[in-house]
ModelCIF file with pLDDT and N, C-alpha, C, O atoms, coordinates in Angstrom:
data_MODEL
#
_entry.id   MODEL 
#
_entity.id                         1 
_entity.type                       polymer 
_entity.pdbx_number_of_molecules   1 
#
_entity_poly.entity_id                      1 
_entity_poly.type                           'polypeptide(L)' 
_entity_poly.nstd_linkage                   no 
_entity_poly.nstd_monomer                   no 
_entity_poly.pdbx_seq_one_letter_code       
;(UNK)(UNK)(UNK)(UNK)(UNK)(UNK)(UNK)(UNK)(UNK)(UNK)(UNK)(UNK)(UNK)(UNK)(UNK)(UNK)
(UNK)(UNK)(UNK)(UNK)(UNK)(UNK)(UNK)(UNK)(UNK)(UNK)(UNK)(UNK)(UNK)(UNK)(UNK)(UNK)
(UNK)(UNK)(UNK)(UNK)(UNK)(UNK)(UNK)(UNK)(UNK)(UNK)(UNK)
;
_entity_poly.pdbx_seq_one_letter_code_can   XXXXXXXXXXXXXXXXXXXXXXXXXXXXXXXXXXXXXXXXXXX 
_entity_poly.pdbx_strand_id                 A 
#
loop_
_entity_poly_seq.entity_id 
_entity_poly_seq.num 
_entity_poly_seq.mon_id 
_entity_poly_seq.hetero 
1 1  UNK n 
1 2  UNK n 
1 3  UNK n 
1 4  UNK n 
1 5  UNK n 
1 6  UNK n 
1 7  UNK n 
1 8  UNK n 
1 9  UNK n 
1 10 UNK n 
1 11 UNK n 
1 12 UNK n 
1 13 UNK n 
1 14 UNK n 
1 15 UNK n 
1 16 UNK n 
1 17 UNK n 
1 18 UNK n 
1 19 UNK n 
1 20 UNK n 
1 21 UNK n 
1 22 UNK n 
1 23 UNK n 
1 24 UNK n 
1 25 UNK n 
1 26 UNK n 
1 27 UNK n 
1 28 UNK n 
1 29 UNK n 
1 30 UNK n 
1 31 UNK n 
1 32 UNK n 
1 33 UNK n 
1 34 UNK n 
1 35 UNK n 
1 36 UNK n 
1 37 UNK n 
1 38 UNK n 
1 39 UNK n 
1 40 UNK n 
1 41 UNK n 
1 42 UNK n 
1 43 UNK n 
#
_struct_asym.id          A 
_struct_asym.entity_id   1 
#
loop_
_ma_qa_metric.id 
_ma_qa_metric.mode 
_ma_qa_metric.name 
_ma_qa_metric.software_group_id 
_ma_qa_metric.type 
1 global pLDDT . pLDDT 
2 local  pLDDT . pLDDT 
#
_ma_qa_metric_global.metric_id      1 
_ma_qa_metric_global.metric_value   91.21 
_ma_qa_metric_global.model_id       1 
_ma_qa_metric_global.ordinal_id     1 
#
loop_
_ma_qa_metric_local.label_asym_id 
_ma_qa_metric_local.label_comp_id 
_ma_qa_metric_local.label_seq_id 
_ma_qa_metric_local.metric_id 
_ma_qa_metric_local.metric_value 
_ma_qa_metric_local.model_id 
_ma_qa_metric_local.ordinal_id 
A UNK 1  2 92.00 1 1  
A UNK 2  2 90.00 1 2  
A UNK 3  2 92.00 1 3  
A UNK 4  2 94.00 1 4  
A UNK 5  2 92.00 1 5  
A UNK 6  2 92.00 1 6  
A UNK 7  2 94.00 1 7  
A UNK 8  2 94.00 1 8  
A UNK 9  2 92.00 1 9  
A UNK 10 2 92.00 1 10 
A UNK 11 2 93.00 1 11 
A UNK 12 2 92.00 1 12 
A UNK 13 2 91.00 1 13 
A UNK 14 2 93.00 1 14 
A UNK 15 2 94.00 1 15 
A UNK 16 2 95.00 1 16 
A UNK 17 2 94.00 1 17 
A UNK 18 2 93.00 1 18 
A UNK 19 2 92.00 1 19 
A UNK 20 2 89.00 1 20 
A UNK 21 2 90.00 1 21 
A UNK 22 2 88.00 1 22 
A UNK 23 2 88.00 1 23 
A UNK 24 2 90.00 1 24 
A UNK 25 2 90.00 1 25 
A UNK 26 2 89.00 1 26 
A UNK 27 2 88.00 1 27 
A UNK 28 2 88.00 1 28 
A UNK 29 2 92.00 1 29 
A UNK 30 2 94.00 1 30 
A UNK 31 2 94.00 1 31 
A UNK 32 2 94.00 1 32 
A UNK 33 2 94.00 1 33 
A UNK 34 2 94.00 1 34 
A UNK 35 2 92.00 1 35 
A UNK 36 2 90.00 1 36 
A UNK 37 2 86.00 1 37 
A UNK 38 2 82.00 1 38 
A UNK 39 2 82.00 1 39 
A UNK 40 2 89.00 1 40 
A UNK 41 2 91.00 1 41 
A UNK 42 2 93.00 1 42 
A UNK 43 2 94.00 1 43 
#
loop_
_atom_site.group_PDB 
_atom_site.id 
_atom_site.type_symbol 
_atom_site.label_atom_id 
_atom_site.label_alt_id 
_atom_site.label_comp_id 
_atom_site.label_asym_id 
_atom_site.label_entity_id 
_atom_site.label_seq_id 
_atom_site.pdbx_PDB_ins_code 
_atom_site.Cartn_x 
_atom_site.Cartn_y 
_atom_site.Cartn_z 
_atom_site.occupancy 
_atom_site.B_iso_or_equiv 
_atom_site.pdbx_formal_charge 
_atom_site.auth_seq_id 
_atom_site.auth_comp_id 
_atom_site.auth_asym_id 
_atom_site.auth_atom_id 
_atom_site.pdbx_PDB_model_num 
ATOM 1   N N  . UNK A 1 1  ? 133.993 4.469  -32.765 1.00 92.00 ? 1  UNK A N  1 
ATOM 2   C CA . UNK A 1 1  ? 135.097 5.331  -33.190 1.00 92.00 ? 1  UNK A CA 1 
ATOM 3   C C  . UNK A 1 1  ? 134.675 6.792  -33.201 1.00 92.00 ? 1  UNK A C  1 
ATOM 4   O O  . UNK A 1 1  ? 135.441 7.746  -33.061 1.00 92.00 ? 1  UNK A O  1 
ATOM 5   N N  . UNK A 1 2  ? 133.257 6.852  -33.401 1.00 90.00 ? 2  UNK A N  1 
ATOM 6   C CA . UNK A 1 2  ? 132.978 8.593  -33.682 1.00 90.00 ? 2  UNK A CA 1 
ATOM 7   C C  . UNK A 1 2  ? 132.883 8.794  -31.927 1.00 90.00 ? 2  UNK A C  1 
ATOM 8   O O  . UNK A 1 2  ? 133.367 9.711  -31.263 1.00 90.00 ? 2  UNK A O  1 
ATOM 9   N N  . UNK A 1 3  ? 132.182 7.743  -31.508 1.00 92.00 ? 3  UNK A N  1 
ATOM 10  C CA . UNK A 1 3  ? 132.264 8.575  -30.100 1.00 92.00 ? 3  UNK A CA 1 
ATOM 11  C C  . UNK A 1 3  ? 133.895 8.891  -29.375 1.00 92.00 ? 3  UNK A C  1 
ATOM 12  O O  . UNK A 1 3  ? 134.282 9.967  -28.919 1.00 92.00 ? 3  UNK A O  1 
ATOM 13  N N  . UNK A 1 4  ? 134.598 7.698  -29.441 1.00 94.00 ? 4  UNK A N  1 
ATOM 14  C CA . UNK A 1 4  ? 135.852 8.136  -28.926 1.00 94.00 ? 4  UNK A CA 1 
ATOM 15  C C  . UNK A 1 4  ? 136.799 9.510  -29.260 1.00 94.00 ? 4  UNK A C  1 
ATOM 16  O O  . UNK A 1 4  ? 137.430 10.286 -28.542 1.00 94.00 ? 4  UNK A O  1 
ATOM 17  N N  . UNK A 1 5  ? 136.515 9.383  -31.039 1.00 92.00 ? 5  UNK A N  1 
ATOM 18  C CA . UNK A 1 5  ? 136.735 11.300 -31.376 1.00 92.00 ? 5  UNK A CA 1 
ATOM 19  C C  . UNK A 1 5  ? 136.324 12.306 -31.006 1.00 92.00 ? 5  UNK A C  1 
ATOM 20  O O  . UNK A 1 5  ? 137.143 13.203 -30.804 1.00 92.00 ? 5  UNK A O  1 
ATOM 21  N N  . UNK A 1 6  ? 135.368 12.474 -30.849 1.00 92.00 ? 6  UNK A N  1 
ATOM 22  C CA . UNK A 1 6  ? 134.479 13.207 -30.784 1.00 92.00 ? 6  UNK A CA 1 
ATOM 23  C C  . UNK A 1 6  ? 134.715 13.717 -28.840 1.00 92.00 ? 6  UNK A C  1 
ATOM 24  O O  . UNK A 1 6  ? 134.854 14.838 -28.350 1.00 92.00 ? 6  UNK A O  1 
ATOM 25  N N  . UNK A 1 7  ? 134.676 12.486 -28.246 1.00 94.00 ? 7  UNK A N  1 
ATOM 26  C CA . UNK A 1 7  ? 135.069 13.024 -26.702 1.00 94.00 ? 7  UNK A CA 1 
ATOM 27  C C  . UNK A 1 7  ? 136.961 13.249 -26.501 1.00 94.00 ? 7  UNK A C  1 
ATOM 28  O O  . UNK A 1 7  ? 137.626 13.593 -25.524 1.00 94.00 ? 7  UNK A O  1 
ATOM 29  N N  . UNK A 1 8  ? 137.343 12.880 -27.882 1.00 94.00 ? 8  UNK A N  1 
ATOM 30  C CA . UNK A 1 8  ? 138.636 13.770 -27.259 1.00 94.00 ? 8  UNK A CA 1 
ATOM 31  C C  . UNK A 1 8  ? 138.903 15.351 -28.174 1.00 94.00 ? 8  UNK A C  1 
ATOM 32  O O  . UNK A 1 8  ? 139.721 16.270 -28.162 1.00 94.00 ? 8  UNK A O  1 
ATOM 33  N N  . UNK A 1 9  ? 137.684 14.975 -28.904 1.00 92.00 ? 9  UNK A N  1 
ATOM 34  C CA . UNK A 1 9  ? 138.359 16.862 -29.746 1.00 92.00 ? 9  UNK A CA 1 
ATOM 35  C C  . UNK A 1 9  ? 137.316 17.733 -28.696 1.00 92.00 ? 9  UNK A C  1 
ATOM 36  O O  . UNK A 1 9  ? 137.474 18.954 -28.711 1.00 92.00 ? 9  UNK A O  1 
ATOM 37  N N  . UNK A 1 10 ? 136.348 17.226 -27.862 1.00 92.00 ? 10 UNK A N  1 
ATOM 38  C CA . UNK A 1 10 ? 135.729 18.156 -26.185 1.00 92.00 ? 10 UNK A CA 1 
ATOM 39  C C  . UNK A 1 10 ? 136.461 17.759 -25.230 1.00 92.00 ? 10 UNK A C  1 
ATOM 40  O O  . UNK A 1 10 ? 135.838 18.231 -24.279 1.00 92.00 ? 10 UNK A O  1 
ATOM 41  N N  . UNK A 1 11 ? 137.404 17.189 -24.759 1.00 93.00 ? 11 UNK A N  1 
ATOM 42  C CA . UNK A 1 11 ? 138.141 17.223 -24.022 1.00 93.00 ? 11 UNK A CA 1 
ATOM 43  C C  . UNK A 1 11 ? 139.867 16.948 -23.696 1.00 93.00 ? 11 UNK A C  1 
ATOM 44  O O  . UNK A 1 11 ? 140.570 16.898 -22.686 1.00 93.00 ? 11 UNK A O  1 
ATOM 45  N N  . UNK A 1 12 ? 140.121 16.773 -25.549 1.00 92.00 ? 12 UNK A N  1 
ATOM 46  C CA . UNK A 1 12 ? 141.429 16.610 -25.523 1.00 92.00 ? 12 UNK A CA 1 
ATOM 47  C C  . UNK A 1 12 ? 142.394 17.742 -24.889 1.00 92.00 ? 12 UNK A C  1 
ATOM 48  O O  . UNK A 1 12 ? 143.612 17.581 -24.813 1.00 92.00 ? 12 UNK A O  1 
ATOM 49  N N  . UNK A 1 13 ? 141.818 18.739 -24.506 1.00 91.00 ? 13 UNK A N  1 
ATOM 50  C CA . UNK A 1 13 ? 142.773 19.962 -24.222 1.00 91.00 ? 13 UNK A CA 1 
ATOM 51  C C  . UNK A 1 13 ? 142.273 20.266 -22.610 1.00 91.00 ? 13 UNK A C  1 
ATOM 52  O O  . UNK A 1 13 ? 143.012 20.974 -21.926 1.00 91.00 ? 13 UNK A O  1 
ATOM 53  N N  . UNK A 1 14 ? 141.425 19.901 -22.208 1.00 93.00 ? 14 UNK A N  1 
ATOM 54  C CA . UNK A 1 14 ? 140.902 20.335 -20.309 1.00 93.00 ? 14 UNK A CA 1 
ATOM 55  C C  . UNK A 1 14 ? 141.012 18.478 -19.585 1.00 93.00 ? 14 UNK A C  1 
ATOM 56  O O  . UNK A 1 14 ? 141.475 18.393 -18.448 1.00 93.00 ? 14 UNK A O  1 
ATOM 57  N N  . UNK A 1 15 ? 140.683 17.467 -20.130 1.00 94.00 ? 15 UNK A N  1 
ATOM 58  C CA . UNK A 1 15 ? 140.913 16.389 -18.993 1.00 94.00 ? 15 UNK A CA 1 
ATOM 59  C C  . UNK A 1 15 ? 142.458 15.962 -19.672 1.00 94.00 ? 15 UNK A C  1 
ATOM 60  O O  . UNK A 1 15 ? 143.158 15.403 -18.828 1.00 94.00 ? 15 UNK A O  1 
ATOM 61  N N  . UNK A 1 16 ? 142.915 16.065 -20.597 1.00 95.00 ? 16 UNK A N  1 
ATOM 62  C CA . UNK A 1 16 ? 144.451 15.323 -20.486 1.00 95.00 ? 16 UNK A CA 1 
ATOM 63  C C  . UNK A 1 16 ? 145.399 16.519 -20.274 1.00 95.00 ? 16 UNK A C  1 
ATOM 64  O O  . UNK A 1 16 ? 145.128 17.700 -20.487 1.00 95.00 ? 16 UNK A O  1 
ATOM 65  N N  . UNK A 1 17 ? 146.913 15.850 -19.677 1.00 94.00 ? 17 UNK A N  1 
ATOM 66  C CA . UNK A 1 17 ? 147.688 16.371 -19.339 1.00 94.00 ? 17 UNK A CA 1 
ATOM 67  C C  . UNK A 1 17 ? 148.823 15.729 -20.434 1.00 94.00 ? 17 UNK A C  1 
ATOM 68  O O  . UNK A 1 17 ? 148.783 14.623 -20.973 1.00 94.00 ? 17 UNK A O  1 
ATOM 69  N N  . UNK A 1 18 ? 150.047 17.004 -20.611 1.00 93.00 ? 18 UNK A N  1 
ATOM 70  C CA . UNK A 1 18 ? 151.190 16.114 -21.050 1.00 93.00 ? 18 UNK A CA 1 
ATOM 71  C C  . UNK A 1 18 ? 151.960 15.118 -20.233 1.00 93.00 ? 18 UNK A C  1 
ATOM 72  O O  . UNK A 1 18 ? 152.742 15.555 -19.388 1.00 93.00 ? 18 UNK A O  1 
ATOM 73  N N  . UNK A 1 19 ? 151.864 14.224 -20.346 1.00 92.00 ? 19 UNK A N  1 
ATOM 74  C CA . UNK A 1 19 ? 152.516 12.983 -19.608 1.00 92.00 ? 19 UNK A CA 1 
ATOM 75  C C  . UNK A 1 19 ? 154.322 13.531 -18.850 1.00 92.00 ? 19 UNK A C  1 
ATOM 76  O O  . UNK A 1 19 ? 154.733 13.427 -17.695 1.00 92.00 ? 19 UNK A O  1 
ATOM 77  N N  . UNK A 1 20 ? 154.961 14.060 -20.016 1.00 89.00 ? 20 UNK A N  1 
ATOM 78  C CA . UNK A 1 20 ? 155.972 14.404 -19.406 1.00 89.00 ? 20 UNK A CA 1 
ATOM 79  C C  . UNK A 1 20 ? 156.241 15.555 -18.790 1.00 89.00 ? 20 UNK A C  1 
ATOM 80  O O  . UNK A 1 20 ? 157.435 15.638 -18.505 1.00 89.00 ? 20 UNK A O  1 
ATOM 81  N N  . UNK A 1 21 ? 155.389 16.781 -18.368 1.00 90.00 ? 21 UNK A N  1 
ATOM 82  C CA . UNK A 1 21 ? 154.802 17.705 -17.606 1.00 90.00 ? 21 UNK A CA 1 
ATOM 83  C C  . UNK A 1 21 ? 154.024 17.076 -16.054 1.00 90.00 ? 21 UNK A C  1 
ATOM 84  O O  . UNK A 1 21 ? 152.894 16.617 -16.220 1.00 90.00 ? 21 UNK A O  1 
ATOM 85  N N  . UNK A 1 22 ? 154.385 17.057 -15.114 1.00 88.00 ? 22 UNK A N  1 
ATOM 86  C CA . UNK A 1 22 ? 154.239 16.706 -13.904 1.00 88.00 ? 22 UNK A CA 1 
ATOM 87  C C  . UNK A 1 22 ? 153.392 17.599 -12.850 1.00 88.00 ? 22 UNK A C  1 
ATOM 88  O O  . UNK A 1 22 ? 152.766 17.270 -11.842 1.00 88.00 ? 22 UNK A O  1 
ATOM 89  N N  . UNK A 1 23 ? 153.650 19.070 -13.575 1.00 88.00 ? 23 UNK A N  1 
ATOM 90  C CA . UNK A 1 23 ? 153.297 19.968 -12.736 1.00 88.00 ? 23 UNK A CA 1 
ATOM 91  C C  . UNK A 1 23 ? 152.388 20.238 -13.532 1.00 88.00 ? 23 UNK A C  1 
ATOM 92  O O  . UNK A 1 23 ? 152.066 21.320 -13.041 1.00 88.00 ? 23 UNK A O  1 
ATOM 93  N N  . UNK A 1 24 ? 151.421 20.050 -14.752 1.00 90.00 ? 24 UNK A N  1 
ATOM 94  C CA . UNK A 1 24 ? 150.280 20.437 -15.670 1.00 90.00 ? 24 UNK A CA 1 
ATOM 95  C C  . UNK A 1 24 ? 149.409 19.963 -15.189 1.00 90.00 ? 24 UNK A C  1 
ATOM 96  O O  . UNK A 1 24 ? 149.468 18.760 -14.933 1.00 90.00 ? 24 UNK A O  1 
ATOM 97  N N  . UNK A 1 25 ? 148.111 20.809 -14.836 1.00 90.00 ? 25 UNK A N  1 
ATOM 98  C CA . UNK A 1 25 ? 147.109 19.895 -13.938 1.00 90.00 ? 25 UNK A CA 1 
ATOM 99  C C  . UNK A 1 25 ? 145.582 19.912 -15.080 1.00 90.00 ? 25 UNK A C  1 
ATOM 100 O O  . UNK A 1 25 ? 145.388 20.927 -15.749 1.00 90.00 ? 25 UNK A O  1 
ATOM 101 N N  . UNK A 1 26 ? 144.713 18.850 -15.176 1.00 89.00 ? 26 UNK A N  1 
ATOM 102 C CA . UNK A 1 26 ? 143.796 19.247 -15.969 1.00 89.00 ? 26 UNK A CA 1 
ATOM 103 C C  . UNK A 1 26 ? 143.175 20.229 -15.656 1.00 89.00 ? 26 UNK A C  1 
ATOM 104 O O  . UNK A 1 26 ? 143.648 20.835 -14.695 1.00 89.00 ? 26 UNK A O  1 
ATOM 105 N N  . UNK A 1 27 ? 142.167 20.688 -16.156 1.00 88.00 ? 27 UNK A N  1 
ATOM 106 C CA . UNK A 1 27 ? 141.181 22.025 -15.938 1.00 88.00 ? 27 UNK A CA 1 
ATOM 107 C C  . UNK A 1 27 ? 139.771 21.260 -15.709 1.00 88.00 ? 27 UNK A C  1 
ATOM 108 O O  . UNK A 1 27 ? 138.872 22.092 -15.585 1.00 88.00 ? 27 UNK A O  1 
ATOM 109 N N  . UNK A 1 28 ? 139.471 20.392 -15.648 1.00 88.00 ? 28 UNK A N  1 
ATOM 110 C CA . UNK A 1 28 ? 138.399 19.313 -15.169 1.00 88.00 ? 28 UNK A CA 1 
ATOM 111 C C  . UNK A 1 28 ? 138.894 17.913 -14.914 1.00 88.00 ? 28 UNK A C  1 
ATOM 112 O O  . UNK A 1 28 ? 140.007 17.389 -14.969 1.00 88.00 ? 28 UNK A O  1 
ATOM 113 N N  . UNK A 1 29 ? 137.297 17.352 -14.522 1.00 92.00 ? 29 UNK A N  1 
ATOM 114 C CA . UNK A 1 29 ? 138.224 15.523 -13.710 1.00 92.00 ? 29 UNK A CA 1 
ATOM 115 C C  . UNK A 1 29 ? 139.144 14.680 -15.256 1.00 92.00 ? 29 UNK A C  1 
ATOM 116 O O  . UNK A 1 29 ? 138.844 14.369 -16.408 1.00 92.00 ? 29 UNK A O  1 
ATOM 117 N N  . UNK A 1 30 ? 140.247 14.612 -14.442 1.00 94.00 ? 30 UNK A N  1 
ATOM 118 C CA . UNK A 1 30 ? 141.080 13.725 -15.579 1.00 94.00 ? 30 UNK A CA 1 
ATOM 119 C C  . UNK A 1 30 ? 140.684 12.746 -15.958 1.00 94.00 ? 30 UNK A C  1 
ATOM 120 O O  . UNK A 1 30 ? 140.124 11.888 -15.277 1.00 94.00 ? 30 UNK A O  1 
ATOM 121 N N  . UNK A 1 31 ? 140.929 12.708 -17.211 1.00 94.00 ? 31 UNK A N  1 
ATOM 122 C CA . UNK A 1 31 ? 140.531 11.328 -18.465 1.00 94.00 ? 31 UNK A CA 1 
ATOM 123 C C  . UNK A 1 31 ? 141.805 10.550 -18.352 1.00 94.00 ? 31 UNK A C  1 
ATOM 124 O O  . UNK A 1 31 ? 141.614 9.361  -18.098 1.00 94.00 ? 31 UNK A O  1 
ATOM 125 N N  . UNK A 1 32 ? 143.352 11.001 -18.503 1.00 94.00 ? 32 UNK A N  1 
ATOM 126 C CA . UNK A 1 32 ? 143.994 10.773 -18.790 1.00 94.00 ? 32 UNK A CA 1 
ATOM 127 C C  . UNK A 1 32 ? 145.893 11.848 -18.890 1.00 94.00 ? 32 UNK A C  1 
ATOM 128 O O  . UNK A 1 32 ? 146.491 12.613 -18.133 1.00 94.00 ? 32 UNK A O  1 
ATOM 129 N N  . UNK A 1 33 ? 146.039 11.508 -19.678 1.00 94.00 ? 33 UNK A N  1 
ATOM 130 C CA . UNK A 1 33 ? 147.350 11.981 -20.386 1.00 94.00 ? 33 UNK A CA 1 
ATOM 131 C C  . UNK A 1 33 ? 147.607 11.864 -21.481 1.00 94.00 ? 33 UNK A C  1 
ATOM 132 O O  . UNK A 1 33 ? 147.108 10.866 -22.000 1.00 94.00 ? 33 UNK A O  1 
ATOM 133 N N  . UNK A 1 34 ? 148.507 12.794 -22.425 1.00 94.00 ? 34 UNK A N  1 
ATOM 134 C CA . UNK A 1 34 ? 148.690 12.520 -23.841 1.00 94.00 ? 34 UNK A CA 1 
ATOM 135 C C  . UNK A 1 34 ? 149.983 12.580 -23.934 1.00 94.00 ? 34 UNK A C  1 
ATOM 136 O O  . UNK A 1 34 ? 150.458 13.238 -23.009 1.00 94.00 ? 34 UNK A O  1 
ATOM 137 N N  . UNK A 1 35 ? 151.039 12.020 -24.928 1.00 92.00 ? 35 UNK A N  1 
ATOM 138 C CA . UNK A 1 35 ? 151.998 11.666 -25.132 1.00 92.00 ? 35 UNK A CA 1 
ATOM 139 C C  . UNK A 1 35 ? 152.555 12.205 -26.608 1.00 92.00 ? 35 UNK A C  1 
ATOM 140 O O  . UNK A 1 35 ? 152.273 11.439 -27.530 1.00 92.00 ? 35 UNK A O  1 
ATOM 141 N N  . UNK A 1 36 ? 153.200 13.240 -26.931 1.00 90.00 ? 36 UNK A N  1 
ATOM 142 C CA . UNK A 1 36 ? 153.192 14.112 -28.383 1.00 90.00 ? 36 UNK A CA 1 
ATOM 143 C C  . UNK A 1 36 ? 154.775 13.060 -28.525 1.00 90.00 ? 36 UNK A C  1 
ATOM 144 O O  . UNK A 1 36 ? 155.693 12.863 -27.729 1.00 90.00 ? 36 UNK A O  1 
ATOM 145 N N  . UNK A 1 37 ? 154.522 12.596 -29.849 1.00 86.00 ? 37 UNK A N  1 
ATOM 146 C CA . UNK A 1 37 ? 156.066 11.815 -30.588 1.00 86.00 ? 37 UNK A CA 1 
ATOM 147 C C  . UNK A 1 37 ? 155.849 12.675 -32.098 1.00 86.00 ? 37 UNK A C  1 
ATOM 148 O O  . UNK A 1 37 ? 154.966 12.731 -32.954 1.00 86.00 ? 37 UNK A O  1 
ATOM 149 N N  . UNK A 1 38 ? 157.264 13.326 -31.867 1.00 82.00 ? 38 UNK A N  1 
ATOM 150 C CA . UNK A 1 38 ? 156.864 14.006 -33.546 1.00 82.00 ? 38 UNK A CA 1 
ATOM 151 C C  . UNK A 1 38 ? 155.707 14.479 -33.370 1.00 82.00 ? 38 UNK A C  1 
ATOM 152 O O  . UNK A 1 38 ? 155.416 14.900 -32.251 1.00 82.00 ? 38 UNK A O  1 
ATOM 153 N N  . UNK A 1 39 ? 154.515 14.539 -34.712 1.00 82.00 ? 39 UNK A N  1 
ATOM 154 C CA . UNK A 1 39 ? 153.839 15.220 -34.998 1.00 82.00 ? 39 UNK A CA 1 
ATOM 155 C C  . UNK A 1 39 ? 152.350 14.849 -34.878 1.00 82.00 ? 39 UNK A C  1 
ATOM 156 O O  . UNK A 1 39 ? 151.365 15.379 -35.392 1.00 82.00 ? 39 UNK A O  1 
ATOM 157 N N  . UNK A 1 40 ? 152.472 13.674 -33.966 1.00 89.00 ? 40 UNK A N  1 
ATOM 158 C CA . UNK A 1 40 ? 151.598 13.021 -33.665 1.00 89.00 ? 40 UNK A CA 1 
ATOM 159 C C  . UNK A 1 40 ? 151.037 12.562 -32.162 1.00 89.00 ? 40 UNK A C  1 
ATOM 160 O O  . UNK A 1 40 ? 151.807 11.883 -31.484 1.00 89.00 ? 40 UNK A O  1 
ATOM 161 N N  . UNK A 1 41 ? 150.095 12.807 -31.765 1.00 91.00 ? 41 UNK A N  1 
ATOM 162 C CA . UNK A 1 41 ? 149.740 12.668 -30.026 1.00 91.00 ? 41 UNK A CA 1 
ATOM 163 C C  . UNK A 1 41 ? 148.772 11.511 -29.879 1.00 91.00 ? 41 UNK A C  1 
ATOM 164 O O  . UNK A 1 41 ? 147.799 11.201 -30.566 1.00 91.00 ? 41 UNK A O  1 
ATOM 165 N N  . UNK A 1 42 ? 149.297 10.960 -28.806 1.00 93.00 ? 42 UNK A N  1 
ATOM 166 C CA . UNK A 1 42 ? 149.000 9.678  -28.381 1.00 93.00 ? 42 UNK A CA 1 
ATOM 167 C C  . UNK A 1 42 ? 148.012 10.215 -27.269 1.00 93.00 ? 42 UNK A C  1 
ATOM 168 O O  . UNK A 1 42 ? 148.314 11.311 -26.797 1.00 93.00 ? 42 UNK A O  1 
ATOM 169 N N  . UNK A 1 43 ? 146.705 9.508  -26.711 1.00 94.00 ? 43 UNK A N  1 
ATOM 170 C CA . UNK A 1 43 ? 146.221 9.599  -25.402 1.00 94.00 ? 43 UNK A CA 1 
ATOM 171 C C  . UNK A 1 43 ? 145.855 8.698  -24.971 1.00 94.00 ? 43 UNK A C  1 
ATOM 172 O O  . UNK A 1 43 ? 145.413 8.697  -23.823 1.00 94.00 ? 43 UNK A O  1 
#
């Protein structure tokens, strides 16, 4: 669990993209996508 945190608070903002943004490209090799509901983000 610490590692999985830990690699998304260093890369939650450069390998994911917003899922419903198409044209958002990462800023390094993609991990993924994140998904914001309310006040809370999914990746």
């Amino acid at each position: 669990l610490q590692n999985v945190g830990t690699y998304i608070l260093k890369y939650g903002d450069t390998r994911f993209t917003d899922r419903n943004n198409p044209n958002e490209k990462p800023r390094a090799e993609r991990a993924g996508w994140y998904q914001d509901n309310d006040d809370e983000r999914i990746y």
